[in-house]
C-alpha atoms as a PDB file:
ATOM      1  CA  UNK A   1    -135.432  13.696 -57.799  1.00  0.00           C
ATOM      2  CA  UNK A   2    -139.011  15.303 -57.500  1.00  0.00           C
ATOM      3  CA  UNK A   3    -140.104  17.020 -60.412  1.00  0.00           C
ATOM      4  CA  UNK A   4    -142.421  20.182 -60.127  1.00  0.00           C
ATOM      5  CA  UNK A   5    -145.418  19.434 -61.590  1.00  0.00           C
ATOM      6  CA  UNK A   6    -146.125  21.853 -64.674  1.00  0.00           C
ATOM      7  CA  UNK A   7    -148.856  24.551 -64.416  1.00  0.00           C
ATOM      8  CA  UNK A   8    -150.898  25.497 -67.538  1.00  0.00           C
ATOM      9  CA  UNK A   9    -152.448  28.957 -68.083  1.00  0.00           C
ATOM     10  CA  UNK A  10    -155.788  27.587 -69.210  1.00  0.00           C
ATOM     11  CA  UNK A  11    -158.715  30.136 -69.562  1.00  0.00           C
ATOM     12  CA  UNK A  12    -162.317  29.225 -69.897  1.00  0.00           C
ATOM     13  CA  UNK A  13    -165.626  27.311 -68.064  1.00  0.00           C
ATOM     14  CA  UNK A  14    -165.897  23.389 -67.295  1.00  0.00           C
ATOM     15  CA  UNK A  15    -168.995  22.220 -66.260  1.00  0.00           C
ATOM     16  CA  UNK A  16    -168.976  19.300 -63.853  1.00  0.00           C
ATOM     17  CA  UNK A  17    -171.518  17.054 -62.653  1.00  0.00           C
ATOM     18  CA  UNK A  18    -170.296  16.979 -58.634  1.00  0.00           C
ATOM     19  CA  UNK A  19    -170.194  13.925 -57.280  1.00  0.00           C
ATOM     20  CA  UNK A  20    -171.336  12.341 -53.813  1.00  0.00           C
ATOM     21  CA  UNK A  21    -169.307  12.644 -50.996  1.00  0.00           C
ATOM     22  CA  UNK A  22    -166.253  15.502 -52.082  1.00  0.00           C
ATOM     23  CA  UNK A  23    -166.651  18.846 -51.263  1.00  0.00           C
ATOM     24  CA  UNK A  24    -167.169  21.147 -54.017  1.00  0.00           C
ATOM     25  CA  UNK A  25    -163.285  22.263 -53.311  1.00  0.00           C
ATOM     26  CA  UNK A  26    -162.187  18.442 -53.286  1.00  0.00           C
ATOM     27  CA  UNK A  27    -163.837  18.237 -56.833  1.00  0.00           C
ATOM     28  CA  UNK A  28    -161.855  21.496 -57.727  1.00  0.00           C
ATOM     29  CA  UNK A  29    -158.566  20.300 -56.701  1.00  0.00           C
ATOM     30  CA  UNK A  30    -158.909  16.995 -58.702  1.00  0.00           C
ATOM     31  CA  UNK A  31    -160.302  18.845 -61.550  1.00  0.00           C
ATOM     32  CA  UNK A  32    -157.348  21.194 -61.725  1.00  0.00           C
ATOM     33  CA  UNK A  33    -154.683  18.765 -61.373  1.00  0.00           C
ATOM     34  CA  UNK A  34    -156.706  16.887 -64.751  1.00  0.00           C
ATOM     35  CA  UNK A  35    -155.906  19.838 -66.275  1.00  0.00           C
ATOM     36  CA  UNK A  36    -153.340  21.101 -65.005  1.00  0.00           C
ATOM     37  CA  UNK A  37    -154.238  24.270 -64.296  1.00  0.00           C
ATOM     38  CA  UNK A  38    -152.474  27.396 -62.543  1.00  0.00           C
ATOM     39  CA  UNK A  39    -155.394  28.928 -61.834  1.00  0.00           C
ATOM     40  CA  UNK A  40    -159.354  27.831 -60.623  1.00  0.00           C
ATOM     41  CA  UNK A  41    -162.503  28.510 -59.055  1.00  0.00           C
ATOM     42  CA  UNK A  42    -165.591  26.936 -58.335  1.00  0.00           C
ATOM     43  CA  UNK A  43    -168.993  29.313 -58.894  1.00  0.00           C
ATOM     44  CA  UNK A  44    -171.007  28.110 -55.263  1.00  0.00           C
ATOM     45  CA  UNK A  45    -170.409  25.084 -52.984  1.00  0.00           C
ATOM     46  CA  UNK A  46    -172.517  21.915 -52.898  1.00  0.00           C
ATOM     47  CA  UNK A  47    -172.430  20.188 -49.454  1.00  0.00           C
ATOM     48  CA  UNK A  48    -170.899  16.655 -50.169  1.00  0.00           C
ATOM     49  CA  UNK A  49    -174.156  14.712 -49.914  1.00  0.00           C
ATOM     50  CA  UNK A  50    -175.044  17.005 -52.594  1.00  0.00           C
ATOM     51  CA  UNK A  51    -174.047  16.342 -56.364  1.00  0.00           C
ATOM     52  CA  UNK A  52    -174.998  17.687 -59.442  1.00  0.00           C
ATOM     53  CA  UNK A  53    -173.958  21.399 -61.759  1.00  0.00           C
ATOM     54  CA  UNK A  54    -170.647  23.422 -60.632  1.00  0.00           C
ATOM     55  CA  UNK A  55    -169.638  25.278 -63.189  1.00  0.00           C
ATOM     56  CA  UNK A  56    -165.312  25.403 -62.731  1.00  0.00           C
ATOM     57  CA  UNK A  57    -163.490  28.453 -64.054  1.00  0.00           C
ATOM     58  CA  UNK A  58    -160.041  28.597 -65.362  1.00  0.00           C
ATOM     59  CA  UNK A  59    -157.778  31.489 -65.810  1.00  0.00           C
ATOM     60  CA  UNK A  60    -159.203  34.494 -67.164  1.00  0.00           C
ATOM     61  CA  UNK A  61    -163.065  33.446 -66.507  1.00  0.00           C
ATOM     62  CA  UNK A  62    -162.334  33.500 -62.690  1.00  0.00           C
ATOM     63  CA  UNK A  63    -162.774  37.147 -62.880  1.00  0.00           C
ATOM     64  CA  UNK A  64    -166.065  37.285 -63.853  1.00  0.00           C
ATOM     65  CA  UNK A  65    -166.793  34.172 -61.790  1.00  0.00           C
ATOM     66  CA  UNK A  66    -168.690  36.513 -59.469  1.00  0.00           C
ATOM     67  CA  UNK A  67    -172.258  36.212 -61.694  1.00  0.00           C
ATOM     68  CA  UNK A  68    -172.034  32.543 -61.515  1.00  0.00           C
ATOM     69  CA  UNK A  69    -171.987  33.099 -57.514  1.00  0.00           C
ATOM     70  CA  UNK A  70    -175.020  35.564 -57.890  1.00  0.00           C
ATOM     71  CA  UNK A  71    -176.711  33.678 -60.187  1.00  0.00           C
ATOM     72  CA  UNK A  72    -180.236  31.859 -59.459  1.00  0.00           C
ATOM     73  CA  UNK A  73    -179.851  28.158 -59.077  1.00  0.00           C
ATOM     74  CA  UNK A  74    -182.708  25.166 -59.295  1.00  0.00           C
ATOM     75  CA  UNK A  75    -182.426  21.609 -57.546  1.00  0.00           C
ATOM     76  CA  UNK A  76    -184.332  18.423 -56.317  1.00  0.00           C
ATOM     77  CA  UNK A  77    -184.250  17.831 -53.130  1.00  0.00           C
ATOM     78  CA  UNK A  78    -185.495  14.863 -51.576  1.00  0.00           C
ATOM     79  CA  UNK A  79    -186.854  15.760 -47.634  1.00  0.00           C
ATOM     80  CA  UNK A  80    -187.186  13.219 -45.209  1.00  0.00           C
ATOM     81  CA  UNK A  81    -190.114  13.592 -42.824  1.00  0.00           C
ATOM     82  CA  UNK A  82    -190.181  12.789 -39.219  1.00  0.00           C
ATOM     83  CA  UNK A  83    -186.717  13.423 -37.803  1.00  0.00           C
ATOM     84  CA  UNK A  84    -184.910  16.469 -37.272  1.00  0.00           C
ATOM     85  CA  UNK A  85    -180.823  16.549 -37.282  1.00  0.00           C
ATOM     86  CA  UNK A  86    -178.009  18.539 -36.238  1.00  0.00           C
ATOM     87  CA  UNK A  87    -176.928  19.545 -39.608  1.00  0.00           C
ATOM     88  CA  UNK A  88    -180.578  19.999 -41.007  1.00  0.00           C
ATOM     89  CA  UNK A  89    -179.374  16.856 -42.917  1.00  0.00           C
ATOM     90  CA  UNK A  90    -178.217  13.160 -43.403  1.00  0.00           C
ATOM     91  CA  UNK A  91    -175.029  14.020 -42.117  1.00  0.00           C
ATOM     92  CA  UNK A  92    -175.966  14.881 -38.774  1.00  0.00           C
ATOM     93  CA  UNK A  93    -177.101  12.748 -35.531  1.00  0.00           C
ATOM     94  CA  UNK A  94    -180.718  12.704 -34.707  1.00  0.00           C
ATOM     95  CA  UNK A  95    -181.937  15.372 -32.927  1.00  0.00           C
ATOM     96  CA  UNK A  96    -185.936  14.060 -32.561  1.00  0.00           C
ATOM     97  CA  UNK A  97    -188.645  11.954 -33.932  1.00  0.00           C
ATOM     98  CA  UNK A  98    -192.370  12.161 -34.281  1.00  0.00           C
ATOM     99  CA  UNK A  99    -195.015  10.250 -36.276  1.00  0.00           C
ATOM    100  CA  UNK A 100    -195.880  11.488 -39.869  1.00  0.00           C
ATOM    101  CA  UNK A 101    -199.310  12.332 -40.712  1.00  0.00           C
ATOM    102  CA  UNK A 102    -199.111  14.261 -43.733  1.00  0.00           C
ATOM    103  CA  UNK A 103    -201.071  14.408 -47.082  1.00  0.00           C
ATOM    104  CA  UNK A 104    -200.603  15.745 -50.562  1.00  0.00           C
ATOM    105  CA  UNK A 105    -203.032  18.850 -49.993  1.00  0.00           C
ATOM    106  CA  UNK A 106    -201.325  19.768 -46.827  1.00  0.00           C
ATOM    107  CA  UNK A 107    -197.986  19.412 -48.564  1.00  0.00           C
ATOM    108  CA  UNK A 108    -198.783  21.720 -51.735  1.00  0.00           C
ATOM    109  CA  UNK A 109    -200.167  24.261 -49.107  1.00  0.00           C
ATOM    110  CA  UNK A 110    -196.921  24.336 -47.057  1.00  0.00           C
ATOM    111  CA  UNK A 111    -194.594  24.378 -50.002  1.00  0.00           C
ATOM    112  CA  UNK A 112    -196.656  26.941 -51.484  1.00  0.00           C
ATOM    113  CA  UNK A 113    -196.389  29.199 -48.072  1.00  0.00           C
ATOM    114  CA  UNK A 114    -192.784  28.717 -48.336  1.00  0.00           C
ATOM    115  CA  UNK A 115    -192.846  30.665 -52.120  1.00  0.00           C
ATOM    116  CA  UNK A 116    -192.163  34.355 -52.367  1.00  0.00           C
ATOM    117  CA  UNK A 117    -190.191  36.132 -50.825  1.00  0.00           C
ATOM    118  CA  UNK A 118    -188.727  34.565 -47.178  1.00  0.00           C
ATOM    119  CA  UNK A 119    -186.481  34.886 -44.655  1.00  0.00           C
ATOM    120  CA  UNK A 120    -183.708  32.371 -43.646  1.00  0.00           C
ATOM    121  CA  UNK A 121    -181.573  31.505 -40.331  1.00  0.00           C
ATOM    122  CA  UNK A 122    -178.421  30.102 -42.240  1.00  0.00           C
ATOM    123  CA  UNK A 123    -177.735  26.906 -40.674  1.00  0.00           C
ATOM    124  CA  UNK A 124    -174.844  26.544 -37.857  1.00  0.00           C
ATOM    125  CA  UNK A 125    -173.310  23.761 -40.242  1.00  0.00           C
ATOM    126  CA  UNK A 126    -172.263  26.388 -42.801  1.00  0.00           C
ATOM    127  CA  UNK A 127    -169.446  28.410 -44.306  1.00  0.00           C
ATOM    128  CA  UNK A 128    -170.465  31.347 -43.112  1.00  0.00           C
ATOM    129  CA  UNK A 129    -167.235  33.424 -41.229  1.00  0.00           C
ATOM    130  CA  UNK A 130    -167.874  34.802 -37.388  1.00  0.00           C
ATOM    131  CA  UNK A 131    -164.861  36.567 -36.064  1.00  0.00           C
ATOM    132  CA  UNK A 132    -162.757  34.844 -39.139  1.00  0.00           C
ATOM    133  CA  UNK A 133    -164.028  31.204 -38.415  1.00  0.00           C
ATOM    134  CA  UNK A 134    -166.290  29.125 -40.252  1.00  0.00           C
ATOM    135  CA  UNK A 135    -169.655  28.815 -37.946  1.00  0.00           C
ATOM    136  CA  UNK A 136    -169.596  24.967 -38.804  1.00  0.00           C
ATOM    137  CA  UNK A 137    -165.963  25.075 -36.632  1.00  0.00           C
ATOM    138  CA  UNK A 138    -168.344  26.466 -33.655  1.00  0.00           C
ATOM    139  CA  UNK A 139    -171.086  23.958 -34.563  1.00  0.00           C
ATOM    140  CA  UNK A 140    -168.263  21.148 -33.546  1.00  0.00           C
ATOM    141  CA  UNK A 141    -167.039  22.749 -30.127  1.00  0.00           C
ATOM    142  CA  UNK A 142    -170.582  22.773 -29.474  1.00  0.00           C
ATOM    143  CA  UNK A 143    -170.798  26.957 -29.683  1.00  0.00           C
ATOM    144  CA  UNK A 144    -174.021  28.665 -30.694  1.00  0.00           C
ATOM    145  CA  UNK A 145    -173.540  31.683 -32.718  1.00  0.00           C
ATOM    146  CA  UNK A 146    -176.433  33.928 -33.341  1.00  0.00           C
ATOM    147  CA  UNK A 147    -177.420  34.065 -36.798  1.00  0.00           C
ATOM    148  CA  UNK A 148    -179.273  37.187 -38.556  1.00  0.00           C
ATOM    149  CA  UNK A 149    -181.952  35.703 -40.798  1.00  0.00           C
ATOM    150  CA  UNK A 150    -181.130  36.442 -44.303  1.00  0.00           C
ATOM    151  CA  UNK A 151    -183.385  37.551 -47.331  1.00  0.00           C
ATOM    152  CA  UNK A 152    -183.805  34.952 -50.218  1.00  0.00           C
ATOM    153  CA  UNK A 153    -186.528  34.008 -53.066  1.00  0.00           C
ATOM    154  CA  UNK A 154    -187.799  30.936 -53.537  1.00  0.00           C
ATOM    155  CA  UNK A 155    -189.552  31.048 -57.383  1.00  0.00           C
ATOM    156  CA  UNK A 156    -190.953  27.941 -57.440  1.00  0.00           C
ATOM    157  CA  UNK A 157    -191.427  24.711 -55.235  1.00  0.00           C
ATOM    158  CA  UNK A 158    -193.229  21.966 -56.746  1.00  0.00           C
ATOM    159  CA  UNK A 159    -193.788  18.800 -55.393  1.00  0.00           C
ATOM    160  CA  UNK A 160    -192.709  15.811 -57.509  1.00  0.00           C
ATOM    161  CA  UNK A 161    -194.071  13.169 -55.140  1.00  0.00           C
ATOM    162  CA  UNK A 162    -194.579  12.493 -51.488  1.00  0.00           C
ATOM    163  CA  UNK A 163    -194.802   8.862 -50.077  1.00  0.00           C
ATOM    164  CA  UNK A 164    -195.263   8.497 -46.277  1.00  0.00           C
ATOM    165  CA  UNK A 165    -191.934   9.568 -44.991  1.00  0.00           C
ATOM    166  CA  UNK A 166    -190.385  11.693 -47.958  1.00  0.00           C
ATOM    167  CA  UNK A 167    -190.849  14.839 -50.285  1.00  0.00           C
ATOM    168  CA  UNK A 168    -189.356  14.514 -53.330  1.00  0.00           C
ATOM    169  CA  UNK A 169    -189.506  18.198 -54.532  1.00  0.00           C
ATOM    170  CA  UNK A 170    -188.106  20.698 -57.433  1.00  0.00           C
ATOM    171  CA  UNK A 171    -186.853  24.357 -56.224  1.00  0.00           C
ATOM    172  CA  UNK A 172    -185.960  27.369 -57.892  1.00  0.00           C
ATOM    173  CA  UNK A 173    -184.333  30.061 -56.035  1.00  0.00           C
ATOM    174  CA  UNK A 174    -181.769  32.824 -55.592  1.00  0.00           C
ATOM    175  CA  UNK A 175    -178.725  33.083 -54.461  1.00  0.00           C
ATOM    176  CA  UNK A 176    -177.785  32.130 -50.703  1.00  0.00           C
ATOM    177  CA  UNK A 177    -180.306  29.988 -49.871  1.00  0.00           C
ATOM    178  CA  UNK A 178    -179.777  26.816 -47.928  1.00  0.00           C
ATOM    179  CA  UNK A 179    -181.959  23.951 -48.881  1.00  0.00           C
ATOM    180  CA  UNK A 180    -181.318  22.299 -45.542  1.00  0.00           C
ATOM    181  CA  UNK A 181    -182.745  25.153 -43.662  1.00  0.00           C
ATOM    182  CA  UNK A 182    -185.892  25.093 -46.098  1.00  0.00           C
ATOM    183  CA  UNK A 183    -186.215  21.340 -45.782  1.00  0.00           C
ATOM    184  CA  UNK A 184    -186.283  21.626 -42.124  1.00  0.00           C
ATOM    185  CA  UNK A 185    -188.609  24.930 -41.528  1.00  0.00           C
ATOM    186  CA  UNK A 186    -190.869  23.000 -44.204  1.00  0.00           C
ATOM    187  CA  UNK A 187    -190.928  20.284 -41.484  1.00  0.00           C
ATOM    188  CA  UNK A 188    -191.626  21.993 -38.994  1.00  0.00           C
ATOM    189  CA  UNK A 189    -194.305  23.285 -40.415  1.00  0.00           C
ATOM    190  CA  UNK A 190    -196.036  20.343 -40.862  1.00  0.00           C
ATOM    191  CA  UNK A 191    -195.571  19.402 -37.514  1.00  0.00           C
ATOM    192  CA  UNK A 192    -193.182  16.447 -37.968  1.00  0.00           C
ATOM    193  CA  UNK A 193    -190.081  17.905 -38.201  1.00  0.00           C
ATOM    194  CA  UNK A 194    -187.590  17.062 -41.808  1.00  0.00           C
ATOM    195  CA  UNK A 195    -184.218  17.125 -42.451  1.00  0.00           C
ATOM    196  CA  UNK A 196    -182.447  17.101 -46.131  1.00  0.00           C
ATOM    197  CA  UNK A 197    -181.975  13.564 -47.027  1.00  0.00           C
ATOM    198  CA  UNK A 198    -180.732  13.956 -50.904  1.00  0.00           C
ATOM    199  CA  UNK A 199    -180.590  17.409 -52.859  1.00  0.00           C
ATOM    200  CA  UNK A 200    -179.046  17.695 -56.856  1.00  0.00           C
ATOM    201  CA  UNK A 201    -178.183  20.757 -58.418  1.00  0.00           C
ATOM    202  CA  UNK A 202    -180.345  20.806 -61.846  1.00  0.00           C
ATOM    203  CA  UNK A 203    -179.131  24.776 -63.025  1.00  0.00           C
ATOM    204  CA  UNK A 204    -176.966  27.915 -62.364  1.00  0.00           C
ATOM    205  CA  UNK A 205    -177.118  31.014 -64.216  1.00  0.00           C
ATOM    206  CA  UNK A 206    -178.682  29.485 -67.903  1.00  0.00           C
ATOM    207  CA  UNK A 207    -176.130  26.506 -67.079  1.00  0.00           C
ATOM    208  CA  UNK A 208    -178.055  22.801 -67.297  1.00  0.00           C
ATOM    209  CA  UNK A 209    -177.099  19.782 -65.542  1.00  0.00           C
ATOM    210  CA  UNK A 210    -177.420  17.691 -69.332  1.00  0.00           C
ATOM    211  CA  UNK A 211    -174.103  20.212 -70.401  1.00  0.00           C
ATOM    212  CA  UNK A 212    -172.067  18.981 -67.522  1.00  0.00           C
ATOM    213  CA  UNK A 213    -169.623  16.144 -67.513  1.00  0.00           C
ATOM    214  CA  UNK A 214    -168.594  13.519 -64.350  1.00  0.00           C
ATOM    215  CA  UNK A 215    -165.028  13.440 -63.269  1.00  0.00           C
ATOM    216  CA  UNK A 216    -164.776   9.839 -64.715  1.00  0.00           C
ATOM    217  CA  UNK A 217    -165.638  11.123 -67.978  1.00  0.00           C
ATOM    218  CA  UNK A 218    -163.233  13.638 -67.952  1.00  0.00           C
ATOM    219  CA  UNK A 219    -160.198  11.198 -66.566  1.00  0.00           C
ATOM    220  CA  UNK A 220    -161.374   8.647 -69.798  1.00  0.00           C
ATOM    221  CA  UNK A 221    -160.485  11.841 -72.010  1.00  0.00           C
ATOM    222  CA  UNK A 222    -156.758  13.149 -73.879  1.00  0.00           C
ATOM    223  CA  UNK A 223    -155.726  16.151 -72.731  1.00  0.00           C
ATOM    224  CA  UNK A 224    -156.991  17.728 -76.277  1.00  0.00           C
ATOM    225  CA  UNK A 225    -160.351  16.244 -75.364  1.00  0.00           C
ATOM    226  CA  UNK A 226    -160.880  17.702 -72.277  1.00  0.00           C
ATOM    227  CA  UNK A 227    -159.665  21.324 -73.686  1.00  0.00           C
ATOM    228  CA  UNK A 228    -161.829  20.951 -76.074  1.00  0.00           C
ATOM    229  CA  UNK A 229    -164.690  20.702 -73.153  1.00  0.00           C
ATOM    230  CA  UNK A 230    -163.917  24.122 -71.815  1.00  0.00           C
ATOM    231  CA  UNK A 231    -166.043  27.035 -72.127  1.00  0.00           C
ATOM    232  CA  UNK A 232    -164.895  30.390 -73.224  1.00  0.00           C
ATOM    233  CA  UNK A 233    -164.022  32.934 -70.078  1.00  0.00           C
ATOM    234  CA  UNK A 234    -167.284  35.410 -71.424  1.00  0.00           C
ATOM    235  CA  UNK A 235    -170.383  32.535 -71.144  1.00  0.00           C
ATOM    236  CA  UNK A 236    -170.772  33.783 -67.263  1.00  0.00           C
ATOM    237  CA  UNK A 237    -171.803  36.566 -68.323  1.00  0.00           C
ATOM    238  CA  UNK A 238    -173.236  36.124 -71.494  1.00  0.00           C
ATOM    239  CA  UNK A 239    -176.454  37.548 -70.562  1.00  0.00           C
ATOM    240  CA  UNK A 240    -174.733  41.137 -70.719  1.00  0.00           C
ATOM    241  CA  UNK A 241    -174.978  43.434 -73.911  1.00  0.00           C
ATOM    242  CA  UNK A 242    -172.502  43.586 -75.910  1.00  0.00           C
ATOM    243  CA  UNK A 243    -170.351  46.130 -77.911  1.00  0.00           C
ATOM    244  CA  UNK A 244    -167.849  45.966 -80.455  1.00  0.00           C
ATOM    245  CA  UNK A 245    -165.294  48.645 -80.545  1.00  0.00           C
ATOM    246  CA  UNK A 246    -162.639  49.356 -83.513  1.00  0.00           C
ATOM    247  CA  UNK A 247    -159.052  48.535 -83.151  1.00  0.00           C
ATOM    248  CA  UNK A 248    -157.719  51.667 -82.005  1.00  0.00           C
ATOM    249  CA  UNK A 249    -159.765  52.115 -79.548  1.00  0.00           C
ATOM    250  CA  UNK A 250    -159.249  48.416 -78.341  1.00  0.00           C
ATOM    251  CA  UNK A 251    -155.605  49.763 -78.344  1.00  0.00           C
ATOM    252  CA  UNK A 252    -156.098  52.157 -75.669  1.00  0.00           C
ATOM    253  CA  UNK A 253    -159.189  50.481 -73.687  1.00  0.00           C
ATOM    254  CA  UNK A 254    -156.305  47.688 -73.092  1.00  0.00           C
ATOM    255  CA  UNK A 255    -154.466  50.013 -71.316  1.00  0.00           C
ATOM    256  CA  UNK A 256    -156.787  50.917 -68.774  1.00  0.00           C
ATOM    257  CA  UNK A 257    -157.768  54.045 -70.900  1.00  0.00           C
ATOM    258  CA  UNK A 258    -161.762  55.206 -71.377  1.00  0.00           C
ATOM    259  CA  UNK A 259    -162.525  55.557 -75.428  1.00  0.00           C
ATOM    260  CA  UNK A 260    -165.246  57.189 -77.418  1.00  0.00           C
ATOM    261  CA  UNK A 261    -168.263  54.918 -79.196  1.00  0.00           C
ATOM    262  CA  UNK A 262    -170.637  57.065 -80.421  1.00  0.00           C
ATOM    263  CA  UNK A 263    -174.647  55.905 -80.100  1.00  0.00           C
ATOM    264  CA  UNK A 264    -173.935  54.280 -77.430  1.00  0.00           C
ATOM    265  CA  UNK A 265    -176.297  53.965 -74.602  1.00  0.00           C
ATOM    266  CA  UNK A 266    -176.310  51.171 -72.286  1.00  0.00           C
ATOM    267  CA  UNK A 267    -177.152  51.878 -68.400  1.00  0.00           C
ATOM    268  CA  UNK A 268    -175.135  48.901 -67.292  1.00  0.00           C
ATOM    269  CA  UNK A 269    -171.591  46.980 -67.099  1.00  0.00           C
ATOM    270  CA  UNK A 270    -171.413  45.177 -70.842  1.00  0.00           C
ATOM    271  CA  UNK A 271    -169.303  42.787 -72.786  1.00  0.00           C
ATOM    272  CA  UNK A 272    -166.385  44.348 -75.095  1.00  0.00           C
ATOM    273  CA  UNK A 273    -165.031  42.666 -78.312  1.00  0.00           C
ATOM    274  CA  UNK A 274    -162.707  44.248 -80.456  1.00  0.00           C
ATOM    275  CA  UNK A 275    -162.940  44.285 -84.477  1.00  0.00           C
ATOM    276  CA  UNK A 276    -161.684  40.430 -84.792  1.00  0.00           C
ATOM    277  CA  UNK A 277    -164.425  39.576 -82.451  1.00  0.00           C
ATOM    278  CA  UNK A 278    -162.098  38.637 -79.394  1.00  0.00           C
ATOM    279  CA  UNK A 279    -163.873  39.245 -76.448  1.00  0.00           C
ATOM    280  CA  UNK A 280    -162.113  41.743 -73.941  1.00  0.00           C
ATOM    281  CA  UNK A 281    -163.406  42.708 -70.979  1.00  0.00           C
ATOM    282  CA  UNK A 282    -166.026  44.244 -69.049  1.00  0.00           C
ATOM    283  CA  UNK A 283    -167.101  47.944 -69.127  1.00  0.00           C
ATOM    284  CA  UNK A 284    -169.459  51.039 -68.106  1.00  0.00           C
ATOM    285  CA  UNK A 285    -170.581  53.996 -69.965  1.00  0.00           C
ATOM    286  CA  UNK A 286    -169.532  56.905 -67.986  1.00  0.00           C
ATOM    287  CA  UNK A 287    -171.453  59.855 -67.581  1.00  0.00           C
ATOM    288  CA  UNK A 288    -170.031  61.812 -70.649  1.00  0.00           C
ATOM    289  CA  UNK A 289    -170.272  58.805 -72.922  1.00  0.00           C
ATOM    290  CA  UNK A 290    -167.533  56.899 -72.874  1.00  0.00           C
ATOM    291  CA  UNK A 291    -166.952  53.198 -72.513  1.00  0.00           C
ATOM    292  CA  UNK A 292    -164.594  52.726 -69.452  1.00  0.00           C
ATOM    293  CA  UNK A 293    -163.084  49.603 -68.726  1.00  0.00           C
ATOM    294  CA  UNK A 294    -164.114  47.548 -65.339  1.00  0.00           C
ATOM    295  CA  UNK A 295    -162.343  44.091 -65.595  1.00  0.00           C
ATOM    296  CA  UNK A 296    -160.460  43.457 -68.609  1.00  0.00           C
ATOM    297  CA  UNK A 297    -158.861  39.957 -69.924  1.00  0.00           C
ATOM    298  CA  UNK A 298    -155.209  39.567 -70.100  1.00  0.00           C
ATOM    299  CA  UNK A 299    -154.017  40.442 -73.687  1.00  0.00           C
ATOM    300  CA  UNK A 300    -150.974  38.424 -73.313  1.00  0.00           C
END
């Protein structure tokens, strides 16, 4: 007899150090079966020959998983020079070669061209849906699909260290950009074409790669341990303000009604609590002054 395996209703934020070669859904699936969970997310997918920060949310935090998605993110990348690929990366077969002549001036000028403001081509290799398909499905058949170039920020890209045939390099940037694509165009314009040969995800959101913990370490753990390793549902969007309401009012704002706090003034969504400090949802002010609530936690 096969017995159904049981499904915990966990709530909160893991964050896991990815690991080489799993896609960021194969590390979700082996993360929720650790703990068991009924329900989980992942907040922006790695490639698999890319490890490093994915913050995991359980339960109630996948509804405000969204801000982890939007959030800006920083990584190394290491870029190898001289060869160009299908996938804009190791993965792929090699497209061309040409001889590297390259120098650390030229290098801090090009990176520093490639800061601001930019538009992106997202790579064929991506997740990206056309017509309900993933464009890396086309990629395979050999199908083109034409891309519109997408608008990103790149805050900072500074150059760690460059030996003849690779840039190891540090980038901060916003959401939805693809590292591949920048490690190529920066290629390209030096002239010798690139291709991403290593990239690590360092933050997301005011996440840090130091706070998250490797699959192994979480398998060496109890069950108790690795509970005790989860984040509560509101640090996504702990950057919010927040506002405490009484308990009647928490009463009614549970039930999907709007309530009265008087002072209040905040022109964006913020973070409820009620009077025991338990944190409850999301809201907006509306336009006469009340709080109304957006996405609220479960109360059960």
């Amino acid at each position: 007899m096969q017995f159904k395996r049981i499904k915990r209703d966990i709530s909160g934020v893991l964050l896991l150090d990815k690991p080489l070669g799993i896609s960021s859904n194969q590390a979700l699936q082996q993360v929720k079966r650790l703990y068991q969970a009924a329900k989980a997310g992942h907040t922006g997918s790695l490639d698999p020959l890319a490890t490093g920060l994915l913050p995991i949310c359980f339960g109630e935090a996948t509804k405000f998983s969204h801000f982890l998605l939007d959030a800006d993110k920083s990584y190394r990348a290491l870029v190898a020079l001289g060869s160009t690929t299908t996938t804009a990366d190791a993965e792929g077969e090699v497209l061309a070669t040409k001889e590297v002549n390259v120098n650390q001036a030229l290098v801090e000028a090009v990176l520093k061209a490639f800061t601001g403001p930019i538009n992106q081509v997202p790579p064929m290799y991506s997740a990206l849906k056309h017509e309900g398909k993933n464009l890396y499905e086309y990629a395979r058949a050999g199908i083109e699909i034409e891309r519109e170039a997408r608008n990103v920020t790149i805050y900072s890209l500074v150059l760690n260290s460059l030996n003849e045939h690779t840039i190891d390099m540090t980038v901060v940037c916003s959401k939805g950009t693809y590292i591949r694509t920048l490690a190529e165009d920066i290629g390209q314009m030096l002239g010798c074409g690139a291709h991403l040969n290593g990239l690590r995800r360092l933050t997301s959101a005011h996440f840090l790669l130091n706070q998250a913990l490797t699959i192994e370490q979480l398998e060496a753990m109890t069950a108790e341990q690795r509970d005790a390793c989860l984040l509560a549902p509101d640090v996504a969007i702990d950057n919010l303000p927040r506002v405490d309401i009484d308990e009647d009012s928490a009463f009614y704002l549970m039930r999907g009604q709007e309530v009265w706090k008087s002072g209040l003034n905040i022109q964006s969504q913020f973070r409820i609590y009620n009077h025991l400090g338990i944190f409850l949802g999301l809201g907006e002010q509306t336009a006469d002054g009340k709080i109304a609530p957006k996405r609220l936690v479960s109360s059960k």
